[in-house]
PDB file of N, CA and C in Angstrom:
ATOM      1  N   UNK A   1      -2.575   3.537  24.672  1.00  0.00           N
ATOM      2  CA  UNK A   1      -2.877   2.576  23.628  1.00  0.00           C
ATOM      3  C   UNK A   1      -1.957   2.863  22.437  1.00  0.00           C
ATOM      4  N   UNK A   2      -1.247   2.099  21.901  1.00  0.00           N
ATOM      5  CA  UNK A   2      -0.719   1.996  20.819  1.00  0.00           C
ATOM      6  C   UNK A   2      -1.322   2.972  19.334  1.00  0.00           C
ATOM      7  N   UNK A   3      -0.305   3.365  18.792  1.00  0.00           N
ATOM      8  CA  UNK A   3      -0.720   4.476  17.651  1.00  0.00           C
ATOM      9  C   UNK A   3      -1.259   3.352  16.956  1.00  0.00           C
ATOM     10  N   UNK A   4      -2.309   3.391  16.214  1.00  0.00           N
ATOM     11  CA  UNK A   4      -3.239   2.803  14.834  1.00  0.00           C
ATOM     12  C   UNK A   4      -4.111   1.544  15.235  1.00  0.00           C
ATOM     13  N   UNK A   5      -4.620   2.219  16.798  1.00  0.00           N
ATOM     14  CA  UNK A   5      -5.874   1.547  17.341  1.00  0.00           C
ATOM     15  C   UNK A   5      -6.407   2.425  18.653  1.00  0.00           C
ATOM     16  N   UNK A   6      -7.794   1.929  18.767  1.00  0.00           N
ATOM     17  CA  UNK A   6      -8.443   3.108  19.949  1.00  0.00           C
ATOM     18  C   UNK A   6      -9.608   2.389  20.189  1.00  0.00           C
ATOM     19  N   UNK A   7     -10.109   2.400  21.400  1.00  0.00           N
ATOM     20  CA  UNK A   7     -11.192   1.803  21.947  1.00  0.00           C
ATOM     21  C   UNK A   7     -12.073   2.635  20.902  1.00  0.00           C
ATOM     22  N   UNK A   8     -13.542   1.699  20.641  1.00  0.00           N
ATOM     23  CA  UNK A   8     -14.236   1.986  19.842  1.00  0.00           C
ATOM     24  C   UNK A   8     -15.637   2.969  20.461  1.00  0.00           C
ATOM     25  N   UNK A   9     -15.201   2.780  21.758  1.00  0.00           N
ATOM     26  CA  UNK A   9     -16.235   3.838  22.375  1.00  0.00           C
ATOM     27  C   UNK A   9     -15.300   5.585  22.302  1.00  0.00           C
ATOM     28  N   UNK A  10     -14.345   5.591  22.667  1.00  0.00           N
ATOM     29  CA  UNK A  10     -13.400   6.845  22.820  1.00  0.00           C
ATOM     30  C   UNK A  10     -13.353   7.359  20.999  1.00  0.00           C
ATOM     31  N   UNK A  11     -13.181   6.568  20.168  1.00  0.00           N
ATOM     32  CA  UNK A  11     -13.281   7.091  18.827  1.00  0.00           C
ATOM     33  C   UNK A  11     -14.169   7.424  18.461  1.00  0.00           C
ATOM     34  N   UNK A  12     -15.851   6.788  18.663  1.00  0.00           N
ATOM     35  CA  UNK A  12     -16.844   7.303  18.578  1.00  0.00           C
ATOM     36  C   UNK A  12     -17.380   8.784  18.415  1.00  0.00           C
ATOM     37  N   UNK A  13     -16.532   8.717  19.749  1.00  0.00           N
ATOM     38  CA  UNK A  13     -16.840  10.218  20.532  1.00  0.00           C
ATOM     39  C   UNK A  13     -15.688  11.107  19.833  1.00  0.00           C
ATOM     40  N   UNK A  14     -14.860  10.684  19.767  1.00  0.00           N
ATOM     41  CA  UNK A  14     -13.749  11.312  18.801  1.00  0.00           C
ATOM     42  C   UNK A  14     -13.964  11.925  17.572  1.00  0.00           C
ATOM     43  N   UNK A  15     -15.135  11.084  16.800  1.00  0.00           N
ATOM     44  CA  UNK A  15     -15.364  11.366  15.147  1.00  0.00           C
ATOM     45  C   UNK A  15     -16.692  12.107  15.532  1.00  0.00           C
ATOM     46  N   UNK A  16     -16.938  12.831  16.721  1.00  0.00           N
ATOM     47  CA  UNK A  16     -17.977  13.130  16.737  1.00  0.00           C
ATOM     48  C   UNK A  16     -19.459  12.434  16.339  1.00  0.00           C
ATOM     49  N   UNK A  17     -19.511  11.243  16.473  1.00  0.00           N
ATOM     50  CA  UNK A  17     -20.666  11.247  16.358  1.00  0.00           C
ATOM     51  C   UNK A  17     -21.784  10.653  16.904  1.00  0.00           C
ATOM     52  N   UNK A  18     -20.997  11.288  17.983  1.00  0.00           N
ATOM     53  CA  UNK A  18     -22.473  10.967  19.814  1.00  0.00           C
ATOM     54  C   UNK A  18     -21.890  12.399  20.268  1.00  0.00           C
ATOM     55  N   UNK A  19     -22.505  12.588  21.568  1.00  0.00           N
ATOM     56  CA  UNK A  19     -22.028  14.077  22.119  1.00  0.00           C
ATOM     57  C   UNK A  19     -21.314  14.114  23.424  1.00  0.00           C
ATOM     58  N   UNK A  20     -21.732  12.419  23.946  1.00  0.00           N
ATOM     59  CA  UNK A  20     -20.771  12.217  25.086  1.00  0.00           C
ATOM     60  C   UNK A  20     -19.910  10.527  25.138  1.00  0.00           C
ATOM     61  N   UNK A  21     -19.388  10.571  25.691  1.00  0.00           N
ATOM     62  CA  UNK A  21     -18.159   8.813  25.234  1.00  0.00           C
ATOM     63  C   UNK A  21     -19.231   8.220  25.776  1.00  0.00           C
ATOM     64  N   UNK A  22     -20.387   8.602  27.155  1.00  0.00           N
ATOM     65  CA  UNK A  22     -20.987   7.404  27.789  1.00  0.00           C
ATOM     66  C   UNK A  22     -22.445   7.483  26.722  1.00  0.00           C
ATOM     67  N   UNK A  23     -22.452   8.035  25.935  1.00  0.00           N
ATOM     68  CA  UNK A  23     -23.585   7.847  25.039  1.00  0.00           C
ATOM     69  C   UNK A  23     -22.743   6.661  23.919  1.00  0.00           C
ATOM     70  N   UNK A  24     -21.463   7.257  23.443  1.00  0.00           N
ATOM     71  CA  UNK A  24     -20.672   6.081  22.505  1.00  0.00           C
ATOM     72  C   UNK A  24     -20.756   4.678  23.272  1.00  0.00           C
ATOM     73  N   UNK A  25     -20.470   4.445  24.627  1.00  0.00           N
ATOM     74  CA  UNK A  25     -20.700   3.435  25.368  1.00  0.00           C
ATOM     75  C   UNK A  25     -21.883   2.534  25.345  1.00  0.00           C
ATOM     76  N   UNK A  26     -22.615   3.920  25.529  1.00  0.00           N
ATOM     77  CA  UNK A  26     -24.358   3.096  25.301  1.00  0.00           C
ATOM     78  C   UNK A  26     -25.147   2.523  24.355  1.00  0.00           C
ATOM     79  N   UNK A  27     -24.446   3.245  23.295  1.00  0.00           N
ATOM     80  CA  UNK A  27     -25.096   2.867  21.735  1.00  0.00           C
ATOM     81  C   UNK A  27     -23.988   1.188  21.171  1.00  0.00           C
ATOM     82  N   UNK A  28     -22.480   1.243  21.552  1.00  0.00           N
ATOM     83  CA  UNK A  28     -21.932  -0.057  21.571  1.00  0.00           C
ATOM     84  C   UNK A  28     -22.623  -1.075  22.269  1.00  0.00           C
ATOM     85  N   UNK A  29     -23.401  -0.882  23.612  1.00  0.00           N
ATOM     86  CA  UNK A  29     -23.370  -2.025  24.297  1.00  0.00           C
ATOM     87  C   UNK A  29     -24.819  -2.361  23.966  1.00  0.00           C
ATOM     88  N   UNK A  30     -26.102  -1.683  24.126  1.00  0.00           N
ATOM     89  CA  UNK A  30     -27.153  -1.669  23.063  1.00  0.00           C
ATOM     90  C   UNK A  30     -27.393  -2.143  21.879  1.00  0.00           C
ATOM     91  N   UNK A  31     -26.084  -2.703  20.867  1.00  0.00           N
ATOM     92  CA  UNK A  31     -26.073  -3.323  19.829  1.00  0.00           C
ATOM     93  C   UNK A  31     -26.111  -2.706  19.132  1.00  0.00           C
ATOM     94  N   UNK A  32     -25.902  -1.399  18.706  1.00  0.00           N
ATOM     95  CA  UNK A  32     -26.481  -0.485  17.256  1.00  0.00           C
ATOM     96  C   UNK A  32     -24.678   0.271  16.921  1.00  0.00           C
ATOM     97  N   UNK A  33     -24.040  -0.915  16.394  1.00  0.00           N
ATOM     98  CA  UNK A  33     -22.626  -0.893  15.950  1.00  0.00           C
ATOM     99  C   UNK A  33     -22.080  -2.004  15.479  1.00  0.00           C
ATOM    100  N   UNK A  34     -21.899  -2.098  14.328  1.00  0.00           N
ATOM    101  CA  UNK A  34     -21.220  -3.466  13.754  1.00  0.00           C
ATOM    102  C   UNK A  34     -19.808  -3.002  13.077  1.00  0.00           C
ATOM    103  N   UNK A  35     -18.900  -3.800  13.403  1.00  0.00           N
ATOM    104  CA  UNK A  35     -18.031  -3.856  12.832  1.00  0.00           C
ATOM    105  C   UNK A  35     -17.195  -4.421  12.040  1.00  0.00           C
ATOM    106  N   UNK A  36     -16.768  -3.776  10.826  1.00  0.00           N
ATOM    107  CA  UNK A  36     -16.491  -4.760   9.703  1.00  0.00           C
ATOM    108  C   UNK A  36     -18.083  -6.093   9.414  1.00  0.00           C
ATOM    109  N   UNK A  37     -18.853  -5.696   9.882  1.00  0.00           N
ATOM    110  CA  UNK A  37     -20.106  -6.613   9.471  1.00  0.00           C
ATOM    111  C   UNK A  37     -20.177  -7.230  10.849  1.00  0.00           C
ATOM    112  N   UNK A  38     -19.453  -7.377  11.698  1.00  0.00           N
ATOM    113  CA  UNK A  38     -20.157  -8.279  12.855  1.00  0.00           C
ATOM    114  C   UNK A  38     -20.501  -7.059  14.550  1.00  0.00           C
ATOM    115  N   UNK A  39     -21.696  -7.373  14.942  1.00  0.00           N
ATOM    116  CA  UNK A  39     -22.057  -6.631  16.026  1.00  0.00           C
ATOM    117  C   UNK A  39     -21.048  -6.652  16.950  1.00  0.00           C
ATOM    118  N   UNK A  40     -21.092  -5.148  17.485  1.00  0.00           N
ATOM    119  CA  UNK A  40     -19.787  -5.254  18.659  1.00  0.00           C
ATOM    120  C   UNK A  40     -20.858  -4.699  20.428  1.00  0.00           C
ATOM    121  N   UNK A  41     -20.771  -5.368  21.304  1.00  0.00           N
ATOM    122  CA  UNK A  41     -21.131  -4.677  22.138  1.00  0.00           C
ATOM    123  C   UNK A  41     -20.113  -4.426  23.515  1.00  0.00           C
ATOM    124  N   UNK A  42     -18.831  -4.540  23.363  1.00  0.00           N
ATOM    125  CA  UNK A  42     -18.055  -4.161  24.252  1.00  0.00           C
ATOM    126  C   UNK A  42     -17.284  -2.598  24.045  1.00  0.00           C
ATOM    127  N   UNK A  43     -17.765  -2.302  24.808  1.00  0.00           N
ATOM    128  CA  UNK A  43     -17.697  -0.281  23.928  1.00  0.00           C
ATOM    129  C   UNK A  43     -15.515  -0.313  24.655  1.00  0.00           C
ATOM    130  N   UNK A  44     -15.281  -1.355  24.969  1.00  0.00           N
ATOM    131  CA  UNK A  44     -13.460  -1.363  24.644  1.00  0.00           C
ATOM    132  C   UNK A  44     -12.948  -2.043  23.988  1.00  0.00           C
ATOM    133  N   UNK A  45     -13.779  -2.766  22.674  1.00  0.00           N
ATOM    134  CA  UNK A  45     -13.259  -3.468  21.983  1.00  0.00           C
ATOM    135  C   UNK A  45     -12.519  -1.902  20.684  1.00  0.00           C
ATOM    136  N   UNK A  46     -11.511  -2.647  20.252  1.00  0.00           N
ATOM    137  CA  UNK A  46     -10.357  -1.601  19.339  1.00  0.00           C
ATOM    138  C   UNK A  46     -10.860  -1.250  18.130  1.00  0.00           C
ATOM    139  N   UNK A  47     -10.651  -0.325  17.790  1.00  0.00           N
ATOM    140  CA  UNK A  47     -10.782  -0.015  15.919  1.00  0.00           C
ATOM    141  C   UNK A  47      -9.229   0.084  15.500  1.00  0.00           C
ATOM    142  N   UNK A  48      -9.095  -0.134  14.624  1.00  0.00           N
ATOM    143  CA  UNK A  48      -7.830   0.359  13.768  1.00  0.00           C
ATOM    144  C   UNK A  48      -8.246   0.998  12.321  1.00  0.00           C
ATOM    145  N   UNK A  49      -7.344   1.767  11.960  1.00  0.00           N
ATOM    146  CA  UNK A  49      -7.449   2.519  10.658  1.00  0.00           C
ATOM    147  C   UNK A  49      -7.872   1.195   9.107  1.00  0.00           C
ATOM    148  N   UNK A  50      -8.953   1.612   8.686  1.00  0.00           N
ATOM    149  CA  UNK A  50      -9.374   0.663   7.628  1.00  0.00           C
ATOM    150  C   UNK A  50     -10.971  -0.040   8.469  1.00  0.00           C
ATOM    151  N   UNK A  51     -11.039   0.201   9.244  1.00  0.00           N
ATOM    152  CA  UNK A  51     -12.085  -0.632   9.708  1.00  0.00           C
ATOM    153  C   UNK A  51     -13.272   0.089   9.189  1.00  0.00           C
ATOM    154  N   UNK A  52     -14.574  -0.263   8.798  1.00  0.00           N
ATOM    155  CA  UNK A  52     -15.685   0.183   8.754  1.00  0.00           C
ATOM    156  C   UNK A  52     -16.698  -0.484   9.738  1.00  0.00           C
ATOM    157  N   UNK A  53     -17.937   0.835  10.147  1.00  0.00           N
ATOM    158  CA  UNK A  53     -18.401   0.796  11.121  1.00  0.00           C
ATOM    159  C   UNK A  53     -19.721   1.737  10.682  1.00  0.00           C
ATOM    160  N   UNK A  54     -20.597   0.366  11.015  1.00  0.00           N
ATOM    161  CA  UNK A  54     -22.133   0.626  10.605  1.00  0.00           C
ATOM    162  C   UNK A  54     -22.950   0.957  11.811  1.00  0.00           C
ATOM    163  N   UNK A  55     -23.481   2.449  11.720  1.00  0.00           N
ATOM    164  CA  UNK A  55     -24.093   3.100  13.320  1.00  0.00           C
ATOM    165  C   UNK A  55     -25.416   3.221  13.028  1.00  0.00           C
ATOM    166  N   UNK A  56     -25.922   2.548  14.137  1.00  0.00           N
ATOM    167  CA  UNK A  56     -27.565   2.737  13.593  1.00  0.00           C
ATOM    168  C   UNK A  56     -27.889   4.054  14.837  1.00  0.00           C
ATOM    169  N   UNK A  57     -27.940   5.035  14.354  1.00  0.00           N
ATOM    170  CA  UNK A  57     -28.445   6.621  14.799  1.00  0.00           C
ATOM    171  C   UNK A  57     -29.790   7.131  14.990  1.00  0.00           C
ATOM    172  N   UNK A  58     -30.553   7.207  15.764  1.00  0.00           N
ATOM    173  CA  UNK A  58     -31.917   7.876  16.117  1.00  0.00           C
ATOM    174  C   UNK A  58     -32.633   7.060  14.370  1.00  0.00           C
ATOM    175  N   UNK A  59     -32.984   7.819  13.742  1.00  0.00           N
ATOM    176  CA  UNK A  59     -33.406   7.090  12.326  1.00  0.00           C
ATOM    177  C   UNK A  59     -32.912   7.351  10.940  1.00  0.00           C
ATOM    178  N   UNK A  60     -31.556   7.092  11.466  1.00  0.00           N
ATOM    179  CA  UNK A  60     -30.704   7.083  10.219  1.00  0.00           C
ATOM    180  C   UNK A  60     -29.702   5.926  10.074  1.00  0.00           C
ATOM    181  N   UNK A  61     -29.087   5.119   9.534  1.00  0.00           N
ATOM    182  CA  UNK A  61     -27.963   4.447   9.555  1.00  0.00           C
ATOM    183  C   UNK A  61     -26.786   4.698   8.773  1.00  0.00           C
ATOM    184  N   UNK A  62     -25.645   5.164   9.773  1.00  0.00           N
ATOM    185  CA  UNK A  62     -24.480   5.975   9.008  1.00  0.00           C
ATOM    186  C   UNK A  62     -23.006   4.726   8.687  1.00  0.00           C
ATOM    187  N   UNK A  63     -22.487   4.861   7.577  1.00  0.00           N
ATOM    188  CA  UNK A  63     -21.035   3.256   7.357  1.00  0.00           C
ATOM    189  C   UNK A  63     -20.005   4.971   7.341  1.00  0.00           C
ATOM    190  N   UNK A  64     -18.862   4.412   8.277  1.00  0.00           N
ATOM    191  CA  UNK A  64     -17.831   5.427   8.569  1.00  0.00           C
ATOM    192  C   UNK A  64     -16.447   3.914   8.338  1.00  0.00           C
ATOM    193  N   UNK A  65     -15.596   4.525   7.330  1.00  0.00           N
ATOM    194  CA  UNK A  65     -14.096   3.929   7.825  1.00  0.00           C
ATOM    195  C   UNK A  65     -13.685   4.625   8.556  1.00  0.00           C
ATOM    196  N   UNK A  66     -12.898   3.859   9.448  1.00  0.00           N
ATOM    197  CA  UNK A  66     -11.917   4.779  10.158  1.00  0.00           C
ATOM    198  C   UNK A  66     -10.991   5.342   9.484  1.00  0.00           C
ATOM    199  N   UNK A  67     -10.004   6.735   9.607  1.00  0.00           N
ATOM    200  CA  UNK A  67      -9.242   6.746   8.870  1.00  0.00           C
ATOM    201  C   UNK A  67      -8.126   7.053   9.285  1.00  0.00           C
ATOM    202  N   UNK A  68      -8.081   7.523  11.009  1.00  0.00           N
ATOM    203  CA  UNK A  68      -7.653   8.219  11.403  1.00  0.00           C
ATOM    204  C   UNK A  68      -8.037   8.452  13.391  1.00  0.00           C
ATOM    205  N   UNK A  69      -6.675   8.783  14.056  1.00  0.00           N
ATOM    206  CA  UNK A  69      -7.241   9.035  15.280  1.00  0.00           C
ATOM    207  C   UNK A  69      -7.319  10.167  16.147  1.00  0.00           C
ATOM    208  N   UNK A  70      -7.369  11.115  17.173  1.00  0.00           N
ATOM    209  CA  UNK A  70      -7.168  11.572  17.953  1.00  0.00           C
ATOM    210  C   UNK A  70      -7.058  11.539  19.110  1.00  0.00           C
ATOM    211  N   UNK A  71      -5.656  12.386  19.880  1.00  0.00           N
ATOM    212  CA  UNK A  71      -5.489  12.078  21.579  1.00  0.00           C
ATOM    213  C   UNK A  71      -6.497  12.647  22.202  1.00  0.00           C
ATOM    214  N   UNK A  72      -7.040  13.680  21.647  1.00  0.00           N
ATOM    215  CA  UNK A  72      -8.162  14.305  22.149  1.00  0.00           C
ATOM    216  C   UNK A  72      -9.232  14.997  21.272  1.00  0.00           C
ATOM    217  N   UNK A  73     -10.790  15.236  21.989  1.00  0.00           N
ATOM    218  CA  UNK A  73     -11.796  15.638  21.371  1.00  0.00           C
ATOM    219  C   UNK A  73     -11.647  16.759  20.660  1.00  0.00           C
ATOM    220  N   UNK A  74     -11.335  16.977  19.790  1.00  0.00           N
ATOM    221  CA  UNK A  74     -11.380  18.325  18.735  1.00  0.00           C
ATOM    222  C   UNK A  74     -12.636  19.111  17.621  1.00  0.00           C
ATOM    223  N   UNK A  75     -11.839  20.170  17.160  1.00  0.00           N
ATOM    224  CA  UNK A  75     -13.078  20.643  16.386  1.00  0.00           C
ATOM    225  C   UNK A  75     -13.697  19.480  15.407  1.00  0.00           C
ATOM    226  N   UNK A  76     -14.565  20.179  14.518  1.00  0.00           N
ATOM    227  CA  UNK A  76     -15.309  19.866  13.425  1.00  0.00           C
ATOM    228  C   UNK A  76     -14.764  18.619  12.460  1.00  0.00           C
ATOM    229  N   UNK A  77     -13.209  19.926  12.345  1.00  0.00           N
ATOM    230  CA  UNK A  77     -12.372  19.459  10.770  1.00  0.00           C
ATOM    231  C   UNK A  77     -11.612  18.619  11.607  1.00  0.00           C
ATOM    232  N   UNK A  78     -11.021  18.418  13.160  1.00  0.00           N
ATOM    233  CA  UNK A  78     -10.137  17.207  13.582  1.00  0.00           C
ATOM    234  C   UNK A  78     -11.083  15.771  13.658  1.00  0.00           C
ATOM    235  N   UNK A  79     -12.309  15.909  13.884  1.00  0.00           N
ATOM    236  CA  UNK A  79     -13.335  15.060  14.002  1.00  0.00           C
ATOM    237  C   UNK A  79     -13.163  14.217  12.157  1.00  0.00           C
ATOM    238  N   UNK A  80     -13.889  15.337  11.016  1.00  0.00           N
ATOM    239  CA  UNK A  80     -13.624  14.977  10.003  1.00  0.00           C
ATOM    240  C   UNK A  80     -12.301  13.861   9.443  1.00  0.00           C
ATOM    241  N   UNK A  81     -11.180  14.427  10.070  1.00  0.00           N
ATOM    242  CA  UNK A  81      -9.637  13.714   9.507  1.00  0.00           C
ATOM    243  C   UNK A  81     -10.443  12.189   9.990  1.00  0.00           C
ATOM    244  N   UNK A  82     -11.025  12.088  10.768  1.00  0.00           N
ATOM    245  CA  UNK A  82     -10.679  10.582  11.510  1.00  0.00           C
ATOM    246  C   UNK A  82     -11.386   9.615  10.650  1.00  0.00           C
ATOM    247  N   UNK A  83     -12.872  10.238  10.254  1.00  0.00           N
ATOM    248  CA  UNK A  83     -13.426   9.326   9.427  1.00  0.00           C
ATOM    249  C   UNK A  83     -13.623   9.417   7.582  1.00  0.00           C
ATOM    250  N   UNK A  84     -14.086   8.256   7.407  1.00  0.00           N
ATOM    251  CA  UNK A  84     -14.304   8.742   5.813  1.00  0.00           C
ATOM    252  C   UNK A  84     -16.271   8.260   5.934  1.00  0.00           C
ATOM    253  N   UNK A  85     -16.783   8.894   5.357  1.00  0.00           N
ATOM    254  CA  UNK A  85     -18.228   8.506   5.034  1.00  0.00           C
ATOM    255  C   UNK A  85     -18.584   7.832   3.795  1.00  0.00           C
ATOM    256  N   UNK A  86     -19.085   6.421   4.172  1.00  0.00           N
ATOM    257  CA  UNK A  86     -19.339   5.358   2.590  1.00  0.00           C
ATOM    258  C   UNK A  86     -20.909   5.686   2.607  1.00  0.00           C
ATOM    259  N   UNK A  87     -21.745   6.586   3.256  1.00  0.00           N
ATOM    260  CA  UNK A  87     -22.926   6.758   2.538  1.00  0.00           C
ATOM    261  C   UNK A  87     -23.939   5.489   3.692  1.00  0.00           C
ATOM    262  N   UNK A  88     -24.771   5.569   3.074  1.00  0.00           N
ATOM    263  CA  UNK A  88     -26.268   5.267   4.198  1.00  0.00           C
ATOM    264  C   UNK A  88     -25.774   3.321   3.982  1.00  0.00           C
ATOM    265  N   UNK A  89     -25.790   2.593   4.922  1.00  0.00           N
ATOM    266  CA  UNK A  89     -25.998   0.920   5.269  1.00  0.00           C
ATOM    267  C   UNK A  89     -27.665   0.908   5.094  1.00  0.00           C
ATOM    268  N   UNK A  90     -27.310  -0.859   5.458  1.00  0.00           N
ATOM    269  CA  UNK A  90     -28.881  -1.625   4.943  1.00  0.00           C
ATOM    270  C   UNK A  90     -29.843  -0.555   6.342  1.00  0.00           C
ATOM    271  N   UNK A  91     -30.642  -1.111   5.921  1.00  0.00           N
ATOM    272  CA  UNK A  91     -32.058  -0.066   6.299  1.00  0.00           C
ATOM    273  C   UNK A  91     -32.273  -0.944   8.004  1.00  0.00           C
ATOM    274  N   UNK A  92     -31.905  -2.250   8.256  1.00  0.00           N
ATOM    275  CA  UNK A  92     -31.651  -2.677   9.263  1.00  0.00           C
ATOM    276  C   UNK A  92     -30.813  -3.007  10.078  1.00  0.00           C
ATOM    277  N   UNK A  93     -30.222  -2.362  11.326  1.00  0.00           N
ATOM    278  CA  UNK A  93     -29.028  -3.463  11.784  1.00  0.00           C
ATOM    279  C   UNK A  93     -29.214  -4.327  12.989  1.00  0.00           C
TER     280      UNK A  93
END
């Protein structure tokens, strides 16, 4: 895939924040992912850098820009580079 886009299930899992890609898969196709404001449920639809992405999580709801990608799953701080955190979304998605 082209540098400054990535399936939105593989980045998921990238920014750490599921523990496996087929959980990032599951939570895209389940509906609990909007992007840029509109629901995505094709866990190969693309992100590119600038996009924000509203995750509705066990009982939390997390807004991440992208900021950034990786070829592969890394630590903590490679996870960190990828996203930026805008703080808690609406209470529903």
């Amino acid at each position: 895939m082209p540098e400054g886009r990535q399936r939105i299930d593989k980045w998921l899992w990238h920014a750490r924040t599921v523990r496996t890609r087929s959980d990032a898969a599951s939570l895209v196709e389940s509906g609990h992912v909007r992007l840029n404001g509109r629901r995505v449920t094709a866990p190969g639809h693309t992100v590119r850098i600038g996009d924000v992405l509203t995750l509705a999580l066990d009982r939390t709801v997390r807004v991440l820009e992208v900021t950034g990608f990786c070829e592969r799953r890394g630590g903590a701080a490679a996870a960190a580079a990828t996203r930026r955190d805008l703080g808690a979304g609406p209470a529903k998605i």
